[in-house]
PDB file of N, CA and C in Angstrom:
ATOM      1  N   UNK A   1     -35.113 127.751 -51.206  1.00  0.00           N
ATOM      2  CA  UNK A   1     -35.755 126.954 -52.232  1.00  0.00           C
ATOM      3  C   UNK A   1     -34.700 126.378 -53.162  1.00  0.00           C
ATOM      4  N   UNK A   2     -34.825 124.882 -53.152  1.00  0.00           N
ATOM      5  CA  UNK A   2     -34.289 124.239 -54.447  1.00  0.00           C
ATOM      6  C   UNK A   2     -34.556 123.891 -55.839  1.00  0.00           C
ATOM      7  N   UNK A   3     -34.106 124.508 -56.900  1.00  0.00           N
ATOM      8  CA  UNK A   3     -34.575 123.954 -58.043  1.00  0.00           C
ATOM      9  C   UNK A   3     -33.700 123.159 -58.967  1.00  0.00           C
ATOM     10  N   UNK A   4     -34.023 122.086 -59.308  1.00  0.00           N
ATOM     11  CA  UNK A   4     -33.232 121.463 -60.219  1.00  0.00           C
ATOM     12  C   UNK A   4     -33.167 121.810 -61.685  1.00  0.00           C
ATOM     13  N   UNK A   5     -31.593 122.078 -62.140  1.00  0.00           N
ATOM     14  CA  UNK A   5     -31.502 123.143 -63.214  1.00  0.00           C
ATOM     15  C   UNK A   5     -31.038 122.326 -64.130  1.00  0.00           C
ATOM     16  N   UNK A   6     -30.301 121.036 -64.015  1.00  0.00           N
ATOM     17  CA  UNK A   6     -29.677 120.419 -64.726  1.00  0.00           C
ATOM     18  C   UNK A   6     -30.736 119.602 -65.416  1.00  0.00           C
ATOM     19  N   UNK A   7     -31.754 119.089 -64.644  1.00  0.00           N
ATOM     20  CA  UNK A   7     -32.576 118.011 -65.464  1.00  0.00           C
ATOM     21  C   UNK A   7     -33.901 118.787 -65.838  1.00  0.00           C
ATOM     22  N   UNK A   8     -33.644 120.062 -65.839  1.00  0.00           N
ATOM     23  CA  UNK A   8     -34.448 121.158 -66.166  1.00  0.00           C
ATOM     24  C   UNK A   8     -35.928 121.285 -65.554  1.00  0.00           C
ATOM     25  N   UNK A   9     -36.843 121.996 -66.020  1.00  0.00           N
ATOM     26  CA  UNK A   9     -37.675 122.249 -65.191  1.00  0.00           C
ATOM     27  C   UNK A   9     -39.541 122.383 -66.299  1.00  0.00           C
ATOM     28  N   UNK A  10     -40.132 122.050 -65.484  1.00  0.00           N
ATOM     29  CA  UNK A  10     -41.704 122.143 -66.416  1.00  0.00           C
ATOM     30  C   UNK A  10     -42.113 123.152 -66.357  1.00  0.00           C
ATOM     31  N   UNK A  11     -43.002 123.456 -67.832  1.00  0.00           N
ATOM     32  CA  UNK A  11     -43.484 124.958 -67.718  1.00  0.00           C
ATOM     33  C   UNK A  11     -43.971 125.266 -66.867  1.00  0.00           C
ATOM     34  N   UNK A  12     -45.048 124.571 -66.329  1.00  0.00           N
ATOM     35  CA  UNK A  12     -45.655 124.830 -65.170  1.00  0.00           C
ATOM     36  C   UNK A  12     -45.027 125.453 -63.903  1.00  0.00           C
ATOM     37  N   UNK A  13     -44.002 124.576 -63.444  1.00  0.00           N
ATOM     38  CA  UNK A  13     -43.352 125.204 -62.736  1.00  0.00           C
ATOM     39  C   UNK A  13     -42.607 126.486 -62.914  1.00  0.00           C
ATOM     40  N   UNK A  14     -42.155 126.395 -64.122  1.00  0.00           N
ATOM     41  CA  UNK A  14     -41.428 127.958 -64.002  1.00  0.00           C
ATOM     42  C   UNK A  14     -42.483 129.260 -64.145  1.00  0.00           C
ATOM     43  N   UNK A  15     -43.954 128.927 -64.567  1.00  0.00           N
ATOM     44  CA  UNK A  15     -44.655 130.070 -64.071  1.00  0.00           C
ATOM     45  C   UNK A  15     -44.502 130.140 -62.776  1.00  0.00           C
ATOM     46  N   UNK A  16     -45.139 129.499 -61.973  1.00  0.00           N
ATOM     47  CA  UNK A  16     -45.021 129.747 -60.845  1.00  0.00           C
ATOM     48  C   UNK A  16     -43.773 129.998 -59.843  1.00  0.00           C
ATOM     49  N   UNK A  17     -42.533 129.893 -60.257  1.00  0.00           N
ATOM     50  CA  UNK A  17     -41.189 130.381 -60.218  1.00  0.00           C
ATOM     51  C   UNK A  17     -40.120 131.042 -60.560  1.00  0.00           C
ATOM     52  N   UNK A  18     -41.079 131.859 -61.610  1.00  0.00           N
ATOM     53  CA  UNK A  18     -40.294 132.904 -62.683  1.00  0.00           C
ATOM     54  C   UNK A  18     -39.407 133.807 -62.103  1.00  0.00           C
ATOM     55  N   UNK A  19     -39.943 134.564 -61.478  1.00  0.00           N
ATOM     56  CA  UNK A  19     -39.085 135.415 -60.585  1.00  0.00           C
ATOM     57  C   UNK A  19     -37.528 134.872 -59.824  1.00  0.00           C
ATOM     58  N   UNK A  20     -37.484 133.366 -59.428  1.00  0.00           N
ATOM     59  CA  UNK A  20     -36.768 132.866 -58.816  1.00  0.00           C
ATOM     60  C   UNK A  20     -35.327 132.198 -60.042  1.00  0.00           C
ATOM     61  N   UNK A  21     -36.001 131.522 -61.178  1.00  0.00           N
ATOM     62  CA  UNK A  21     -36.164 131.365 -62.178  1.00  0.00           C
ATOM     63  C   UNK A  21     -34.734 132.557 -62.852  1.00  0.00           C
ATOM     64  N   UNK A  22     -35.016 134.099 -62.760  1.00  0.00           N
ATOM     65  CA  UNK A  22     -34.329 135.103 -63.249  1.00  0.00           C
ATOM     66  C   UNK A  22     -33.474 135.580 -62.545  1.00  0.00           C
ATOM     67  N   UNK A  23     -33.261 135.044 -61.461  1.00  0.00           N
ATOM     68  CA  UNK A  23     -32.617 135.522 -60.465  1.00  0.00           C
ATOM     69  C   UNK A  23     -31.370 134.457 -60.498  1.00  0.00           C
ATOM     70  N   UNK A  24     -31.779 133.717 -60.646  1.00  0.00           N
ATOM     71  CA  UNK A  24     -31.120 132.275 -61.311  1.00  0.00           C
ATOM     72  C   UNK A  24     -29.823 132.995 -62.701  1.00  0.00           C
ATOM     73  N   UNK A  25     -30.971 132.921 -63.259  1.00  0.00           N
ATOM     74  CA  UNK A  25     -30.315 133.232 -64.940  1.00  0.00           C
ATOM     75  C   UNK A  25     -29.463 134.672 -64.938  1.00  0.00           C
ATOM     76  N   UNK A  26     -29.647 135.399 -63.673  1.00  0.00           N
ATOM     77  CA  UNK A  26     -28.908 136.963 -63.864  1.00  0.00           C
ATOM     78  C   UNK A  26     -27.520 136.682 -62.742  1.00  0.00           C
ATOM     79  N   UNK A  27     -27.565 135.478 -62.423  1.00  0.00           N
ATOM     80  CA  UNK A  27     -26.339 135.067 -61.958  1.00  0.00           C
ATOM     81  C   UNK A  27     -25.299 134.149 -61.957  1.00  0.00           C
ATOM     82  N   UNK A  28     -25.566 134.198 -63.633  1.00  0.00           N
ATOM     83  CA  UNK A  28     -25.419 133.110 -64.608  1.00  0.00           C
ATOM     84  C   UNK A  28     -25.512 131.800 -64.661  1.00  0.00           C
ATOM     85  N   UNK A  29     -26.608 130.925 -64.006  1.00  0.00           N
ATOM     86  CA  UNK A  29     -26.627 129.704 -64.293  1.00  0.00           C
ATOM     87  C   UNK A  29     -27.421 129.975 -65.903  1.00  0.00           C
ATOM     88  N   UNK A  30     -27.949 128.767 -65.961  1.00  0.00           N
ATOM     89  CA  UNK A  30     -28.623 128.334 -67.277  1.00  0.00           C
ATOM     90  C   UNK A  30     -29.675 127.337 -66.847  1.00  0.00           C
ATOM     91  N   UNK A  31     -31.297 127.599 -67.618  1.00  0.00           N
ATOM     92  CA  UNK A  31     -32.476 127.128 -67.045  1.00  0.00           C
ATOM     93  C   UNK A  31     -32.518 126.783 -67.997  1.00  0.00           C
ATOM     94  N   UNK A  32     -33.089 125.171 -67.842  1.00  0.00           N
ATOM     95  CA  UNK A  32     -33.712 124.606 -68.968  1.00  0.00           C
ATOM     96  C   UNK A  32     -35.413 124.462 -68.805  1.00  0.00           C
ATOM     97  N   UNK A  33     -35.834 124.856 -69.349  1.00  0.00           N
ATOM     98  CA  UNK A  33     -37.565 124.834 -69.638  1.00  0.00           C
ATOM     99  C   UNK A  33     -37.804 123.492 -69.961  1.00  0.00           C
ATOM    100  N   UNK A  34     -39.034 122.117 -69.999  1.00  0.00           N
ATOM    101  CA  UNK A  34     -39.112 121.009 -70.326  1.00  0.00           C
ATOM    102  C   UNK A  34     -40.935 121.108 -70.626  1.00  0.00           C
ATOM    103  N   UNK A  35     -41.115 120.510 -71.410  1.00  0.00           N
ATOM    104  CA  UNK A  35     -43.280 119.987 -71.941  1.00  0.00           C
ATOM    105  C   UNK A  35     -42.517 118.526 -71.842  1.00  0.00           C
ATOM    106  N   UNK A  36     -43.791 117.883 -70.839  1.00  0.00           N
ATOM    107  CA  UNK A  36     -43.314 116.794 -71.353  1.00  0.00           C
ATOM    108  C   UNK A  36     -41.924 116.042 -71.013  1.00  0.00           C
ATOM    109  N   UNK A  37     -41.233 116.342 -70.214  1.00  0.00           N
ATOM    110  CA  UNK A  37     -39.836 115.595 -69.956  1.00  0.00           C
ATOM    111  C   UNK A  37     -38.702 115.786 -70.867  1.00  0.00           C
ATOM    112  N   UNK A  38     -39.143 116.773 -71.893  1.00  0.00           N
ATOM    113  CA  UNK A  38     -38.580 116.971 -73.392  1.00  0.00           C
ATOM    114  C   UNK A  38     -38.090 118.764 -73.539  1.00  0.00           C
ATOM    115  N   UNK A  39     -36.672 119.251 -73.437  1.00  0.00           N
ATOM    116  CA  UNK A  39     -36.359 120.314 -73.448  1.00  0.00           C
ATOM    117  C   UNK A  39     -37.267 121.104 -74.591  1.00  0.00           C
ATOM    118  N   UNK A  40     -37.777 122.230 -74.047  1.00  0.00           N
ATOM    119  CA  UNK A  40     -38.067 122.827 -75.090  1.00  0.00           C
ATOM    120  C   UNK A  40     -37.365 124.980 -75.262  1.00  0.00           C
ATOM    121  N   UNK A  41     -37.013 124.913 -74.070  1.00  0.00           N
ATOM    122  CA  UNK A  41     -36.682 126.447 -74.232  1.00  0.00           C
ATOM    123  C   UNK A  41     -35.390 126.239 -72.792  1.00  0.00           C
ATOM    124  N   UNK A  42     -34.729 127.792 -72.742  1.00  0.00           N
ATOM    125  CA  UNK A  42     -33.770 128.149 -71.661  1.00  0.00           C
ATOM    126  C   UNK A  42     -33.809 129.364 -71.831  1.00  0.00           C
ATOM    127  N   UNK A  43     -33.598 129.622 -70.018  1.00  0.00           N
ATOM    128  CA  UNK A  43     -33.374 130.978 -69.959  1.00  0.00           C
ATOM    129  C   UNK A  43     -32.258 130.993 -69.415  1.00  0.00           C
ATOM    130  N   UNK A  44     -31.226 131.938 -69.838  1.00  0.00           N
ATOM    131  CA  UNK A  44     -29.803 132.476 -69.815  1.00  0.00           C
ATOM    132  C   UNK A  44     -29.531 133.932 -69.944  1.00  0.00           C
ATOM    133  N   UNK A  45     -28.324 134.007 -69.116  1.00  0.00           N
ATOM    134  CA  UNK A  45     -27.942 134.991 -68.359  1.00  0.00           C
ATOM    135  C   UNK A  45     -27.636 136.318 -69.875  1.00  0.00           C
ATOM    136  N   UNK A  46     -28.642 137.435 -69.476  1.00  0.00           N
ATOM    137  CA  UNK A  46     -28.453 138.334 -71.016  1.00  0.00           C
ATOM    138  C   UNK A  46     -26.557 139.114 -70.731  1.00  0.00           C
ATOM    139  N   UNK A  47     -26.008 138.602 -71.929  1.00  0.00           N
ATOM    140  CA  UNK A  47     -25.050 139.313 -72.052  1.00  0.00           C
ATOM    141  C   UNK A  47     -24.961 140.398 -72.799  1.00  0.00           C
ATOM    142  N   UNK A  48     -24.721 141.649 -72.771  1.00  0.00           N
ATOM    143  CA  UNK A  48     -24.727 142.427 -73.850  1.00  0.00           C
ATOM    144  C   UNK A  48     -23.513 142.518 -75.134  1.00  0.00           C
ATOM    145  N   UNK A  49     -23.940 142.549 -75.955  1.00  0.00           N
ATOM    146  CA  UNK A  49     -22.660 143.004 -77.165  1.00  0.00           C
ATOM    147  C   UNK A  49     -21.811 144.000 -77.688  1.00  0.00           C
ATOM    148  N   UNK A  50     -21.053 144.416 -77.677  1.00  0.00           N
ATOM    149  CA  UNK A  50     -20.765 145.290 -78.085  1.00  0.00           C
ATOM    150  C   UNK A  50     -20.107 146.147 -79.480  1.00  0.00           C
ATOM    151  N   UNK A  51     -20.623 146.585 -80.018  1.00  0.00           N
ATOM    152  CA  UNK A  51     -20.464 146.853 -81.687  1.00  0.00           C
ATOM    153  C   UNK A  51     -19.163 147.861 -81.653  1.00  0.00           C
ATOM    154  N   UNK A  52     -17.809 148.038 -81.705  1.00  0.00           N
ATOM    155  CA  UNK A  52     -17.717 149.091 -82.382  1.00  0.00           C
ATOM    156  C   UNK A  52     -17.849 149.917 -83.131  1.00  0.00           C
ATOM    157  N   UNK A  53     -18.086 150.919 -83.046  1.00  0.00           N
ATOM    158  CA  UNK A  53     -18.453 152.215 -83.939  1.00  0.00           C
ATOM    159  C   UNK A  53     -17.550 152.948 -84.187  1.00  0.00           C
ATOM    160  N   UNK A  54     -17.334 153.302 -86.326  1.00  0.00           N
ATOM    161  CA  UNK A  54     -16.643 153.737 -86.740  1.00  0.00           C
ATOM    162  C   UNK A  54     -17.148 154.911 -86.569  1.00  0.00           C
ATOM    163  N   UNK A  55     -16.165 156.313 -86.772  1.00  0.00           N
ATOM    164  CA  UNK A  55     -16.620 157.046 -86.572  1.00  0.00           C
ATOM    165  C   UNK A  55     -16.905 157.738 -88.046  1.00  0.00           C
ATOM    166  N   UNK A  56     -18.005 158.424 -88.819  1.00  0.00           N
ATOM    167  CA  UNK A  56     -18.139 159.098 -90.023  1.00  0.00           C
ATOM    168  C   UNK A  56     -18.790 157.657 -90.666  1.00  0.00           C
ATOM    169  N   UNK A  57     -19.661 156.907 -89.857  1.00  0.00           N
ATOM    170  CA  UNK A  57     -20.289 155.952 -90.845  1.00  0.00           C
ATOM    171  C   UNK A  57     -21.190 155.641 -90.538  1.00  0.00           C
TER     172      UNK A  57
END
């Protein structure tokens, strides 16, 4: 299956492709969500952060 990521994608479709959709985004591309022909959301690859922690605080 092909999805076009660059000119992003309709809600519609990404219900029905969610799964494919995350599988996408956990291998770091970047999804653009569209209403309308008009970006409205993205899903991207979760990076975690990391805080150092002092110790005694």
């Amino acid at each position: 299956m092909y999805i076009c990521i660059m000119a992003g994608i309709s809600i519609q479709e990404a219900k029905n492709q969610l799964q494919q959709l995350i599988e996408l985004a956990s291998k770091g591309e970047e999804v653009i969500l569209t209403k309308s022909g008009k970006p409205l959301a993205r899903i991207i690859p979760y990076k975690p952060t990391r805080i150092e922690r002092k110790s005694g605080q």
